[in-house]
Protein backbone atom coordinates (compact mmCIF):
# COMPACT_ATOMS: atom_id res chain seq x y z
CA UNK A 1 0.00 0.00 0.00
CA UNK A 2 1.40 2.92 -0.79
CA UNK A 3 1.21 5.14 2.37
CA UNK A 4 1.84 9.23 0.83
CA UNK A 5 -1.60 8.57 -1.00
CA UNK A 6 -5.00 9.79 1.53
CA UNK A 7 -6.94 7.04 2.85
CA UNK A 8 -10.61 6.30 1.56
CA UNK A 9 -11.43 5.14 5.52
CA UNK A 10 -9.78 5.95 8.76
CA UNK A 11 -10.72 3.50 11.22
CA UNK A 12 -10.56 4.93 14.97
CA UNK A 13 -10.88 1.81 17.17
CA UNK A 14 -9.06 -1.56 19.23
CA UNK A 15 -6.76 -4.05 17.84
CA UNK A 16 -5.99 -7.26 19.67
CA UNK A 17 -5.78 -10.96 19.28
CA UNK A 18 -8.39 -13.24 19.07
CA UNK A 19 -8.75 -16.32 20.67
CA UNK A 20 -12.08 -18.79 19.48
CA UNK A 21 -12.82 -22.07 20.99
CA UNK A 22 -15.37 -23.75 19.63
CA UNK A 23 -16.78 -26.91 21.79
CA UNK A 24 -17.76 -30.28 19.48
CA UNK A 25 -20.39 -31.09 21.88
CA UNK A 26 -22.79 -29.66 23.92
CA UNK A 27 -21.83 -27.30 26.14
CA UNK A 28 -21.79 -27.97 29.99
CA UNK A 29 -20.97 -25.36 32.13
CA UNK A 30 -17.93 -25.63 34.59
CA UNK A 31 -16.88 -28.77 32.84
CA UNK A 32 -14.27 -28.90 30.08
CA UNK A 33 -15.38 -30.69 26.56
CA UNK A 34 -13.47 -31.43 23.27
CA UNK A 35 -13.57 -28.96 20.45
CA UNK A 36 -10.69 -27.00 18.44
CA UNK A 37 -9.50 -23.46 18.78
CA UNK A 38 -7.56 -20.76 16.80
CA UNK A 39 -5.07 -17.81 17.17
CA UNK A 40 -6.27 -14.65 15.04
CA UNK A 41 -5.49 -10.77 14.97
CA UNK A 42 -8.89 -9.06 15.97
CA UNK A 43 -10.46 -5.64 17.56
CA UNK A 44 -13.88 -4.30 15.84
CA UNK A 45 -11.93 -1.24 14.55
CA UNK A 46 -8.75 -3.85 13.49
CA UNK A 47 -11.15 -6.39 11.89
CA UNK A 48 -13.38 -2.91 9.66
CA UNK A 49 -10.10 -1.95 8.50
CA UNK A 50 -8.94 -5.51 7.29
CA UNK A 51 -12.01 -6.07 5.71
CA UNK A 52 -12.08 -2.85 4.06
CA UNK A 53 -8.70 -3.74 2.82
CA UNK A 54 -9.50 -7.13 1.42
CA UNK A 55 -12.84 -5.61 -0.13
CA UNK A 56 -10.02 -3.16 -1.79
CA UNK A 57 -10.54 0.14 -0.21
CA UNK A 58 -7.57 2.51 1.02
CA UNK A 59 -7.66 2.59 4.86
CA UNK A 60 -5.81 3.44 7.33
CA UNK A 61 -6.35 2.22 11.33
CA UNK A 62 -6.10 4.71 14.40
CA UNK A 63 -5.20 2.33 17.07
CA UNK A 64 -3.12 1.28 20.24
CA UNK A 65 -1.63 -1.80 21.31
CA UNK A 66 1.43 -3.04 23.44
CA UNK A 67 5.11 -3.19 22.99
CA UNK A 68 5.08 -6.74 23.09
CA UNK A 69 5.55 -9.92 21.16
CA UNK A 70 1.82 -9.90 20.42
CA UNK A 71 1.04 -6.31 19.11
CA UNK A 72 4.36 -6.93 17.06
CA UNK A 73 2.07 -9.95 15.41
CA UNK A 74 -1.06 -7.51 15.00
CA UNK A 75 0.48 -5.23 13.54
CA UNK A 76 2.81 -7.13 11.02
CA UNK A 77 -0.07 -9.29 9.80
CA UNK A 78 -2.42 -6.09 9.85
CA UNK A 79 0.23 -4.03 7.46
CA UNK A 80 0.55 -7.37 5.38
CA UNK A 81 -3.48 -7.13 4.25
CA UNK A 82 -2.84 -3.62 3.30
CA UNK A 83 -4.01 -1.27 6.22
CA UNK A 84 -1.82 1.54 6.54
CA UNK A 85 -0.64 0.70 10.61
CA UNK A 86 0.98 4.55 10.62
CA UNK A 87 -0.94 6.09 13.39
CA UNK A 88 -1.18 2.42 15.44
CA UNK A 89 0.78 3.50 18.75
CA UNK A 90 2.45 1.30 21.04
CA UNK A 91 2.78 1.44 24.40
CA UNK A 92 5.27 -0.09 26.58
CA UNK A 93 3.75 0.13 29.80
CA UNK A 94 0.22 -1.73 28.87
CA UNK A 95 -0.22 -5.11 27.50
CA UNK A 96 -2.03 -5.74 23.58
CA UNK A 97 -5.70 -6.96 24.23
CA UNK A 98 -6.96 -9.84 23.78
CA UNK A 99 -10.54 -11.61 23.17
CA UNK A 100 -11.31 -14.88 24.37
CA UNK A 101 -14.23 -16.76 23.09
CA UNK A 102 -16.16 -19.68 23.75
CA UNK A 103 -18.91 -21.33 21.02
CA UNK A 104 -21.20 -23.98 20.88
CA UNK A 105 -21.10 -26.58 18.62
CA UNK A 106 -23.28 -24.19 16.31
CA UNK A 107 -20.88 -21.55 16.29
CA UNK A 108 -22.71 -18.90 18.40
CA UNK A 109 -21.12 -17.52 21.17
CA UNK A 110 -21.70 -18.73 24.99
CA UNK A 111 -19.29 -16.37 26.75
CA UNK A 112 -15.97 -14.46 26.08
CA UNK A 113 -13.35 -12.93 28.34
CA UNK A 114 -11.97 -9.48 27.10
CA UNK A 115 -8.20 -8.05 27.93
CA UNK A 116 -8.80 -4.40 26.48
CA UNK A 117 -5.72 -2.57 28.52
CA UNK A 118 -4.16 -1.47 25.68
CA UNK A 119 -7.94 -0.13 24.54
CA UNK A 120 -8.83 1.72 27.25
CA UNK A 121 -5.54 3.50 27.52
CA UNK A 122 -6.40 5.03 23.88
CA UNK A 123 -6.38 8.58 24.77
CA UNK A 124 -7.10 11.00 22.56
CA UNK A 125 -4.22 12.68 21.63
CA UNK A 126 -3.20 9.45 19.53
CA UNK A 127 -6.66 10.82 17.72
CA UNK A 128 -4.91 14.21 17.55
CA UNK A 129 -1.46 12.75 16.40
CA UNK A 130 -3.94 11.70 13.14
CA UNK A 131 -5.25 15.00 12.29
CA UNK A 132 -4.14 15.30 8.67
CA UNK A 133 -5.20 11.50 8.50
CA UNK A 134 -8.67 12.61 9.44
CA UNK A 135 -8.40 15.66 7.62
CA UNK A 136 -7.75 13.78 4.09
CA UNK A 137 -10.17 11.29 3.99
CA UNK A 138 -13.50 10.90 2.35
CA UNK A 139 -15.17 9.14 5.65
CA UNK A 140 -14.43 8.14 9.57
CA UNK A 141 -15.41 4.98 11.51
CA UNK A 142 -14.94 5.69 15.25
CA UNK A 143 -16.39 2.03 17.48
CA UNK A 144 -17.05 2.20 20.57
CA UNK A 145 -14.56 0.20 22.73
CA UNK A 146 -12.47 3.29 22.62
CA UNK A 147 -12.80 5.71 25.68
CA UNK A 148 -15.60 8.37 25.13
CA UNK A 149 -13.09 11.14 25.84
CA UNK A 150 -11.22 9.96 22.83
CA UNK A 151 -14.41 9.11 20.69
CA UNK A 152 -16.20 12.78 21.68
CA UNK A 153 -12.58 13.80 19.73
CA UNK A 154 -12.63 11.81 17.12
CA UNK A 155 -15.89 12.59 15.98
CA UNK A 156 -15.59 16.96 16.63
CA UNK A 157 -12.32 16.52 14.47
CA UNK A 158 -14.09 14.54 11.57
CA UNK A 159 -16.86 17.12 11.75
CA UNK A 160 -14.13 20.18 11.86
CA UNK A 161 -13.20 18.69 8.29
CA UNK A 162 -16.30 17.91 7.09
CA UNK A 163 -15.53 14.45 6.84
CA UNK A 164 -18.83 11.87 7.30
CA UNK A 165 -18.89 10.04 10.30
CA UNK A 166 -20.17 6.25 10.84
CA UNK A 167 -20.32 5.13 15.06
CA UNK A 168 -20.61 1.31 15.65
CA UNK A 169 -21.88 1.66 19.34
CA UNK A 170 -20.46 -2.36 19.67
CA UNK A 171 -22.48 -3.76 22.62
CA UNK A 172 -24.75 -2.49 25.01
CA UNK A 173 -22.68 -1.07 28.06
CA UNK A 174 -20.54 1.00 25.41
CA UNK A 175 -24.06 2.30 23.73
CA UNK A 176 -25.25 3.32 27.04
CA UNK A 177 -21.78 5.31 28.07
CA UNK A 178 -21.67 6.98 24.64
CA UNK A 179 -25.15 7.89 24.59
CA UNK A 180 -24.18 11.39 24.63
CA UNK A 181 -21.99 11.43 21.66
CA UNK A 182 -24.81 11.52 19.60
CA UNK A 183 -26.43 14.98 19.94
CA UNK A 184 -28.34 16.95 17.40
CA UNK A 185 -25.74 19.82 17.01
CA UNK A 186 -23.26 17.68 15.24
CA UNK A 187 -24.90 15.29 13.00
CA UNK A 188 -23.11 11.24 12.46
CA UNK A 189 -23.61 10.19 9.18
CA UNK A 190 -24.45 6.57 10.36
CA UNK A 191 -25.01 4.70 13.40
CA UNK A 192 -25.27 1.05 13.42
CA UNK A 193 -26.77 -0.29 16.53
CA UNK A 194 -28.69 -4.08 17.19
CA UNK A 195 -31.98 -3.99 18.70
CA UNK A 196 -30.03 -4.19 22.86
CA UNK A 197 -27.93 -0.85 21.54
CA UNK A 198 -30.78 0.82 20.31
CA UNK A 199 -31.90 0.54 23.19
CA UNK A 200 -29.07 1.45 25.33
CA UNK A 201 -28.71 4.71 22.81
CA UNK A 202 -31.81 5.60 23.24
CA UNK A 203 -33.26 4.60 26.53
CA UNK A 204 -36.46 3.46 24.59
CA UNK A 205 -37.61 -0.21 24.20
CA UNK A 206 -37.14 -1.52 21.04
CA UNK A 207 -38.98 -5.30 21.17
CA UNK A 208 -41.57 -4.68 18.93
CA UNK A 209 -41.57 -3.42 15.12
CA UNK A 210 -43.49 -0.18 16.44
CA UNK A 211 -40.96 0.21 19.29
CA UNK A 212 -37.90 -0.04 17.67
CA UNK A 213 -39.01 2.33 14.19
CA UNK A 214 -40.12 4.79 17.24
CA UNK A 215 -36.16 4.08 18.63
CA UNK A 216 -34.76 5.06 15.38
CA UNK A 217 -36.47 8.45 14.30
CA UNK A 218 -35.54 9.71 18.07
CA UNK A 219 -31.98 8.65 16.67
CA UNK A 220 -32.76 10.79 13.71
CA UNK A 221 -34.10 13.72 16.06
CA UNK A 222 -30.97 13.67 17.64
CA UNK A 223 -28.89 14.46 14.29
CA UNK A 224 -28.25 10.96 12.94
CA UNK A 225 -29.01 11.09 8.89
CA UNK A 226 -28.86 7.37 8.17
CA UNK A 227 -29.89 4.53 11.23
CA UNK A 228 -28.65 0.74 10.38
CA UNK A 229 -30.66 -1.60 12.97
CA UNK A 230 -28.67 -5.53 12.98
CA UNK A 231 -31.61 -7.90 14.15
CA UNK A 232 -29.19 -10.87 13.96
CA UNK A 233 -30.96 -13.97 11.77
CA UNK A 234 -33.35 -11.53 10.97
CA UNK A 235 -31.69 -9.42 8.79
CA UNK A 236 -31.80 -5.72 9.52
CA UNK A 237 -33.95 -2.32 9.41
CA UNK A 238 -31.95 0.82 7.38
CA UNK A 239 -33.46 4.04 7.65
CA UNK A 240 -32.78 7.50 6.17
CA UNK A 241 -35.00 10.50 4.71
CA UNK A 242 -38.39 8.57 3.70
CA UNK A 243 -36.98 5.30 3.33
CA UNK A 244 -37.73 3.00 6.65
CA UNK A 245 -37.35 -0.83 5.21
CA UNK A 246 -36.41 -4.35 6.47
CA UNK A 247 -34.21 -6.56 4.95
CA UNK A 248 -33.46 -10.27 5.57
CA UNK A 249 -30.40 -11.88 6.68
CA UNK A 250 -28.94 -14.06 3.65
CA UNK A 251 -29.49 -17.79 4.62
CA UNK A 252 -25.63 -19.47 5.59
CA UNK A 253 -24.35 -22.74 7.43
CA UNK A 254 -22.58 -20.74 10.28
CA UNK A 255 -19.79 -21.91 11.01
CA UNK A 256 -18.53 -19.22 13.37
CA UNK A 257 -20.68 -15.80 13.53
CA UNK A 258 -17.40 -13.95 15.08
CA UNK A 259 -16.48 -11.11 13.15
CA UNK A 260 -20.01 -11.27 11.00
CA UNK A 261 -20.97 -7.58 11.86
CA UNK A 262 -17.60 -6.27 11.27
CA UNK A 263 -17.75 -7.75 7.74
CA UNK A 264 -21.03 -6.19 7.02
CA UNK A 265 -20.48 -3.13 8.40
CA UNK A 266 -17.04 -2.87 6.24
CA UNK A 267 -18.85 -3.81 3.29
CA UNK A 268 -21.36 -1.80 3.93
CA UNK A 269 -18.96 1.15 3.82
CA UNK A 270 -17.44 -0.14 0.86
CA UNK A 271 -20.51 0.68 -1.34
CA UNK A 272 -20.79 4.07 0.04
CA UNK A 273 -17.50 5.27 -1.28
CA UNK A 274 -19.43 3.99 -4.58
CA UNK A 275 -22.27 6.36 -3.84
CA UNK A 276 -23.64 2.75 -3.76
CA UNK A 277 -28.09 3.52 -3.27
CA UNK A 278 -28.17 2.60 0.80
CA UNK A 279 -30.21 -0.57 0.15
CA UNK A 280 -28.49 -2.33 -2.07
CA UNK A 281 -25.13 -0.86 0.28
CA UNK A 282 -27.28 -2.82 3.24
CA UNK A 283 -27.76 -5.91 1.19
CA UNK A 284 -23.85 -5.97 0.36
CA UNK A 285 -23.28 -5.88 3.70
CA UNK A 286 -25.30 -9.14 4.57
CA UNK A 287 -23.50 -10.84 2.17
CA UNK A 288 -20.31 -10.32 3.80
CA UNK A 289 -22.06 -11.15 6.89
CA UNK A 290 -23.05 -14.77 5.68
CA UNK A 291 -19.90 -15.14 3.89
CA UNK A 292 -17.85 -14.69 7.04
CA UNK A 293 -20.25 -17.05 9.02
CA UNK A 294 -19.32 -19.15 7.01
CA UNK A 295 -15.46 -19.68 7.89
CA UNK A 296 -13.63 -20.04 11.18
CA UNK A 297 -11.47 -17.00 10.42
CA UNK A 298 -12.79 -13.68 12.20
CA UNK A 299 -12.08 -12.14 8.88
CA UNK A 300 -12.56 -14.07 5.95
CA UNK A 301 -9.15 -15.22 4.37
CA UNK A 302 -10.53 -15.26 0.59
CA UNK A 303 -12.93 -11.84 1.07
CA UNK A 304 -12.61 -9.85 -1.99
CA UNK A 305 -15.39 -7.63 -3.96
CA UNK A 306 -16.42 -10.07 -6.59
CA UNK A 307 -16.90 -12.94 -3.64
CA UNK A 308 -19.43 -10.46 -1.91
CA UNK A 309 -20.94 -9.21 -5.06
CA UNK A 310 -21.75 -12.55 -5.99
CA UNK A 311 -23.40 -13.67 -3.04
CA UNK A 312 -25.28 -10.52 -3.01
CA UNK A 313 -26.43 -11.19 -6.21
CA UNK A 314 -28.00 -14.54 -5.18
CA UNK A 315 -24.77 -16.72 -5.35
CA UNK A 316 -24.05 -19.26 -3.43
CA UNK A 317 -22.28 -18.65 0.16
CA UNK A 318 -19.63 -20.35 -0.58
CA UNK A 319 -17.17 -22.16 2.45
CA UNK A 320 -13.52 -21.40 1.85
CA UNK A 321 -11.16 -24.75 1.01
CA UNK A 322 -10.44 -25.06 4.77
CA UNK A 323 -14.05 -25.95 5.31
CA UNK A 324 -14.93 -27.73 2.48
CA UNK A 325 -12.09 -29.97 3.64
């Protein structure tokens, strides 16, 4: 990648390594069982950027980690995709993160354990260190396992530049502390909560079809142009101007659904650069959803734009050699 050219993306978010163990039988709690496990570079923010690489874009990742044997592997394998690693800091006196995951024999999750030092001491002057980054790109992903301090920064100096804005709130107890980074006087381009972040963003219930609609126009109200709703196996809800619609989840074998809504929100982002109409930007995104269900990697080895395009298109979701073996 050549590194003097401005980034399509900037990525503001964690980086860490992954660790998924996936039990071959049913799971009993407090008791071990057989089942097989992998070592993979991960982070929501890490995982966008790779994907966004793979899918072709120009990206570069805001980010800290450790001085230590494992951020060296992050961010060696992380440069090696194509993500400009520039503005990745290191930091001698934390350790890089790390996320430890359990899944059933189905491939959905039953519990992780999550190391984030290295995350939570992102402050924001490694946001500030990136200001011609930010400056020179055509669009901003913040997520929100960073510290709110360093978010509330990130987005003002994306907004100071013009530059559109996309927040991934991530889970519910970072929706509910960043709940006040989305205010009407400075508009996000896109949030992209699930139903339990809606709610946590919004302090509304959002059960029902009526409820969560209701969730996203206060969204909206509060200066958000385009809402993204992930209802899991469902599909999603995309909303924007007039257009409120639903769209279901393309059907996969999962294999392992880690990394499935980093995919789709990467891909989803990849069609906007194309000024991509936000439906069929939506339905992109499911396919590289399914597409990374359906392999053990976090981030599909073989993702490229044709692969997605094709599924989207009504392909077949197709397993990579490693699990058609």
């Amino acid at each position: 990648m050549n590194l003097h050219l401005p980034p399509d993306i900037v990525v503001i978010g964690g980086s860490n390594m992954d660790l998924h163990a996936r039990a071959h039988e049913q799971v009993v709690m407090g008791s071990s069982m057989s089942g097989s496990a992998g070592l993979s570079p991960g982070g929501v923010g890490r995982n966008v950027a790779e994907n966004l690489a793979r899918l072709g874009d120009s990206v570069a990742l805001v980010s800290v980690v450790g001085d230590d044997p494992i951020g060296d592997e992050v961010i060696a394998y992380t440069e090696d995709v194509g993500v400009d690693c520039t503005y990745v800091r290191r930091r001698a006196d934390v350790r890089t993160g790390t996320y430890n995951a359990v899944l059933d024999s189905s491939g959905e999750l039953v519990v992780a354990v999550a190391d984030m030092a290295a995350t939570d001491e992102f402050s924001p002057l490694v946001v500030e260190a990136a200001r011609d980054l930010v400056k020179s790109a055509r669009g901003v992903l913040v997520e929100g396992n960073i510290p709110v301090r360093t978010a509330d920064v990130a987005i003002d100096l994306a907004r100071e530049f013009d530059v559109p804005v996309v927040f991934d709130p991530v889970s519910v107890p970072k929706a509910k502390r960043a709940r006040d980074l989305i205010r009407a006087d400075r508009e996000l381009y896109l949030v992209t909560p699930n139903q339990a972040e809606l709610t946590a963003l919004t302090d509304l219930p959002a059960d029902s079809d009526a409820e969560i609609e209701k969730a996203v126009h206060s969204l909206h109200d509060r200066g958000v142009g385009v809402v993204w709703v992930r209802l899991g196996a469902r599909g999603s809800v995309i909303s924007y101007n007039d257009v409120y619609q639903e769209l279901p989840a393309v059907p996969t074998d999962v294999v392992d659904v880690t990394g499935a809504g980093d995919a789709m929100l990467a891909a989803f982002a990849h069609e906007l650069l194309r000024d991509v109409d936000l439906v069929a930007a939506a339905r992109f995104g499911h396919a590289a959803a399914a597409l990374t269900c359906g392999t053990h990697d976090t981030v599909r080895m073989d993702l490229s734009e044709s692969l997605v395009r094709d599924c989207a298109a009504g392909g077949p979701v197709r397993a990579t050699s490693e699990e058609m073996a």
